[in-house]
N, C-alpha and C. Protein backbone atom coordinates (compact mmCIF):
# COMPACT_ATOMS: atom_id res chain seq x y z
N UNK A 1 84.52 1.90 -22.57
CA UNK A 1 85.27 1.33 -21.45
C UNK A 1 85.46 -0.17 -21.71
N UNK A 2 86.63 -1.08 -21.44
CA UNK A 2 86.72 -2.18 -22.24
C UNK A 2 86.19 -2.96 -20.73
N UNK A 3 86.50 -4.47 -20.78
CA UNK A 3 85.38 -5.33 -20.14
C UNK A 3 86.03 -5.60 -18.81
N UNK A 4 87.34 -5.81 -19.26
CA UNK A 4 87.87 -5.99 -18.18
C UNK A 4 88.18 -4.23 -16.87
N UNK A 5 88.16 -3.41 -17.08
CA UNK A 5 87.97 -2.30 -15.62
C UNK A 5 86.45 -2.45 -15.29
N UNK A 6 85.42 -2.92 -16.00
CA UNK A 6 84.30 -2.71 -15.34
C UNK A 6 84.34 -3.92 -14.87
N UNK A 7 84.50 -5.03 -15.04
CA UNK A 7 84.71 -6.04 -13.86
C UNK A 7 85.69 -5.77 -13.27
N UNK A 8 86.60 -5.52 -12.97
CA UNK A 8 87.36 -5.21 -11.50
C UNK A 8 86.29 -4.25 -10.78
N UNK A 9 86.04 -2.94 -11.21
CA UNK A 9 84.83 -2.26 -10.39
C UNK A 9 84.14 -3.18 -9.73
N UNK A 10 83.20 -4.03 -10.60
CA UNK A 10 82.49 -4.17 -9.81
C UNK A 10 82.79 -5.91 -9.02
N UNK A 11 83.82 -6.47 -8.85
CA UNK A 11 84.54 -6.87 -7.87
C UNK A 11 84.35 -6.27 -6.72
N UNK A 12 83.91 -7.14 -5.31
CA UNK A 12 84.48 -6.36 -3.84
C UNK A 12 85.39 -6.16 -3.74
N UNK A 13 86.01 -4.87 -2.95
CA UNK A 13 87.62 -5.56 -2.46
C UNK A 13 87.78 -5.69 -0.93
N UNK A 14 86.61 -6.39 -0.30
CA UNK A 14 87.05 -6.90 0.78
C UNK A 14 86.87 -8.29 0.62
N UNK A 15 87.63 -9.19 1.29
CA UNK A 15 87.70 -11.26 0.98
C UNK A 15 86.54 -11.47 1.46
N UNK A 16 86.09 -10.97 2.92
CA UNK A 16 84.91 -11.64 3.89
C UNK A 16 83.72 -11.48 2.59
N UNK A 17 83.76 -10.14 1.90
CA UNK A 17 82.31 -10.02 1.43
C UNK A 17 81.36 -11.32 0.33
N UNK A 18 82.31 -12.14 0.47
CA UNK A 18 81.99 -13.28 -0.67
C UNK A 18 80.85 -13.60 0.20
N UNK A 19 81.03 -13.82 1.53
CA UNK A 19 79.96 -14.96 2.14
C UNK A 19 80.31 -15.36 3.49
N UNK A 20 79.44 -15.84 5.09
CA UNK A 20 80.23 -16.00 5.83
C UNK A 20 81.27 -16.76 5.97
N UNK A 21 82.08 -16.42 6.68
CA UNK A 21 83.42 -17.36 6.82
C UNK A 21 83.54 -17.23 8.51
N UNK A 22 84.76 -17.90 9.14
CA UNK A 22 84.97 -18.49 10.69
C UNK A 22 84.98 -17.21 10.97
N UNK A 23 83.88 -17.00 12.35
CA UNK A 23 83.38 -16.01 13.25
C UNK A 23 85.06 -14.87 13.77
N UNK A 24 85.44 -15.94 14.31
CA UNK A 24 87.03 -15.41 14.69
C UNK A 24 87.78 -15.12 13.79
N UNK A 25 88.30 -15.07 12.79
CA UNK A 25 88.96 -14.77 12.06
C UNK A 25 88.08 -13.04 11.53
N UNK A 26 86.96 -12.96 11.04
CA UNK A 26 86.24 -12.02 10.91
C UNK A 26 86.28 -11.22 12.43
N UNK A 27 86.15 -11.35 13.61
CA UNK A 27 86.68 -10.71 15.00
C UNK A 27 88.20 -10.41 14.75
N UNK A 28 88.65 -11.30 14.49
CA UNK A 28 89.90 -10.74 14.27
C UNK A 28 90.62 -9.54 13.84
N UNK A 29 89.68 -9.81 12.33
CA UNK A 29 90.04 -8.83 11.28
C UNK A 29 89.13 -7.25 11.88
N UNK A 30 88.49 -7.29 11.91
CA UNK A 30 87.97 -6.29 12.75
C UNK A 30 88.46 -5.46 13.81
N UNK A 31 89.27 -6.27 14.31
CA UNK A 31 89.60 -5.55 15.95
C UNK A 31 91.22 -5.07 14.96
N UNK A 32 91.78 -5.66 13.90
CA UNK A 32 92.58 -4.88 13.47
C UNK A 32 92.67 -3.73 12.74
N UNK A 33 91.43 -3.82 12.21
CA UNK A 33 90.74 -2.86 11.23
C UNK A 33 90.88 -1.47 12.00
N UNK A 34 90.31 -2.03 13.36
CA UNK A 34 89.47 -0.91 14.63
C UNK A 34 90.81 -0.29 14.76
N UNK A 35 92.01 -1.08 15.16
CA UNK A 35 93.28 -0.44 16.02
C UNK A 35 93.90 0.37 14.98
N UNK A 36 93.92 -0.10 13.89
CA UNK A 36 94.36 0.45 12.58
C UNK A 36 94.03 2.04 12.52
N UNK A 37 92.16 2.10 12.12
CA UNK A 37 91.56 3.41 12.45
C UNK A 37 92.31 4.26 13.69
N UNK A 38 92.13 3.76 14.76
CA UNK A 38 92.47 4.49 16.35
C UNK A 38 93.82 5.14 16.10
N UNK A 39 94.97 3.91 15.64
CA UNK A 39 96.36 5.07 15.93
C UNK A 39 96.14 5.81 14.01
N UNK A 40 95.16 5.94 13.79
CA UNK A 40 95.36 6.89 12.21
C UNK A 40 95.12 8.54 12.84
N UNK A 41 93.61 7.75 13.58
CA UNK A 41 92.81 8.88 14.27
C UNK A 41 93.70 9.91 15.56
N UNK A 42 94.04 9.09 15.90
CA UNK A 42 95.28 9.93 16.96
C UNK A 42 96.76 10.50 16.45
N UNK A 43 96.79 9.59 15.31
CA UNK A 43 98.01 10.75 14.35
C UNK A 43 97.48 11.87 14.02
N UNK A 44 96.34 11.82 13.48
CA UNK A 44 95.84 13.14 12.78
C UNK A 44 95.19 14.22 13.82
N UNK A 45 94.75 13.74 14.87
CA UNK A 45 94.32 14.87 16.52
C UNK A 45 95.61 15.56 16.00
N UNK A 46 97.14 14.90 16.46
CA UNK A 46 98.40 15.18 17.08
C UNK A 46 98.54 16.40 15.68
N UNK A 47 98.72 15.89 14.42
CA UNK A 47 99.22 16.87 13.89
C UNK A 47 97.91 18.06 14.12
N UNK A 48 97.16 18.16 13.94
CA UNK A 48 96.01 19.23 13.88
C UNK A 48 96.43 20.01 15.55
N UNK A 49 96.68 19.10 16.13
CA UNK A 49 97.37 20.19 16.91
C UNK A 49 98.87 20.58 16.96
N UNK A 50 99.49 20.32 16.57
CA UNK A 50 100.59 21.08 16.63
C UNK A 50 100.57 21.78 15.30
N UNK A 51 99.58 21.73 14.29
CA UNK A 51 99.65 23.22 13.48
C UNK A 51 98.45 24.00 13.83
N UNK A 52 97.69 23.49 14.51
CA UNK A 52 97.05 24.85 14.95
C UNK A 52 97.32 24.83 16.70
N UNK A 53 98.49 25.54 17.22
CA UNK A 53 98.68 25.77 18.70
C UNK A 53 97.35 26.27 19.34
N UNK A 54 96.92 27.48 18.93
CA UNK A 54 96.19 28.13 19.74
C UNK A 54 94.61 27.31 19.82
N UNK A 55 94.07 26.96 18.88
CA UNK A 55 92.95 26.06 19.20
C UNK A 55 92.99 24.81 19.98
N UNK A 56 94.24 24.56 19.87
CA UNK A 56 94.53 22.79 20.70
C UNK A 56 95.14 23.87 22.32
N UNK A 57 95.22 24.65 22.51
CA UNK A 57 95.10 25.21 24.02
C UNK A 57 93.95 25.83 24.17
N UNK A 58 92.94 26.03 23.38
CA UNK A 58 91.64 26.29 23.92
C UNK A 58 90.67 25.74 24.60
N UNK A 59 90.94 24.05 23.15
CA UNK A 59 90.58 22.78 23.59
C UNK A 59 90.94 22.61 24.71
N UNK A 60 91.65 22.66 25.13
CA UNK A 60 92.67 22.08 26.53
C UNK A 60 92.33 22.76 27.75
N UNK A 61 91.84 24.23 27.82
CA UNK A 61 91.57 24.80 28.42
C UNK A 61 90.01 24.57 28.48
N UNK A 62 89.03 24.44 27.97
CA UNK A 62 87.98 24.05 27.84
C UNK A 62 87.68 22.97 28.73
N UNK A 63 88.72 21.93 28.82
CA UNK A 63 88.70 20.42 28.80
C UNK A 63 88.94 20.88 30.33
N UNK A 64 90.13 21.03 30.29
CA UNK A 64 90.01 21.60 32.13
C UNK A 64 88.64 22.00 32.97
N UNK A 65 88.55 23.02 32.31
CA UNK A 65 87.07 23.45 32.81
C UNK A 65 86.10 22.99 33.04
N UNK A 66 85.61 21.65 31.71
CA UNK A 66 84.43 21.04 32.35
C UNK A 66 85.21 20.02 33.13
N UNK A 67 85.93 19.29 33.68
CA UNK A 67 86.74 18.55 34.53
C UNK A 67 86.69 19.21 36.10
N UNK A 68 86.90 20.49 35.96
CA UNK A 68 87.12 21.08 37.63
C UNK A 68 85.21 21.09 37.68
N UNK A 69 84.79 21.92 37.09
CA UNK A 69 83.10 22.00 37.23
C UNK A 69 82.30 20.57 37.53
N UNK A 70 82.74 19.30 36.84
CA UNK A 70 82.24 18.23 37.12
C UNK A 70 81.69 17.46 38.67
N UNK A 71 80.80 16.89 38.65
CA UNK A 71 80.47 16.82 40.13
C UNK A 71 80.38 15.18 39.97
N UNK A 72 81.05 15.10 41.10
CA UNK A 72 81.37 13.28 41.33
C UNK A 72 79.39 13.11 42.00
């Protein structure tokens, strides 16, 4: 393996990991990171349900159920 791919390996590839840097900017990057994950995570619910119909109305029906049973 020549010298240079095993140093890129073992390179981070995130910037922050060098060392701390400004609190906010690291909040920052984070809360984009987070929103990033969230609408990935809710693309992939959406398709998993619309190729599997009948389990995403089971779910659903399920979901109802503990909702009416729930006690305020």
């Amino acid at each position: 393996m020549p010298d240079g791919e095993e140093r890129k390996r073992d390179q981070p590839d995130t910037p922050d990991a060098g060392g701390p840097q400004d609190p906010q900017e690291t909040e920052t990057a984070r809360r984009r990171r987070r929103a990033q994950f969230l609408r990935e995570l809710h693309e992939a619910k959406a398709l998993r349900d619309r190729v599997q119909p009948r389990r995403a109305r089971a779910a659903r029906m399920r979901q109802a159920m503990r909702m009416r049973t729930f006690r305020w």
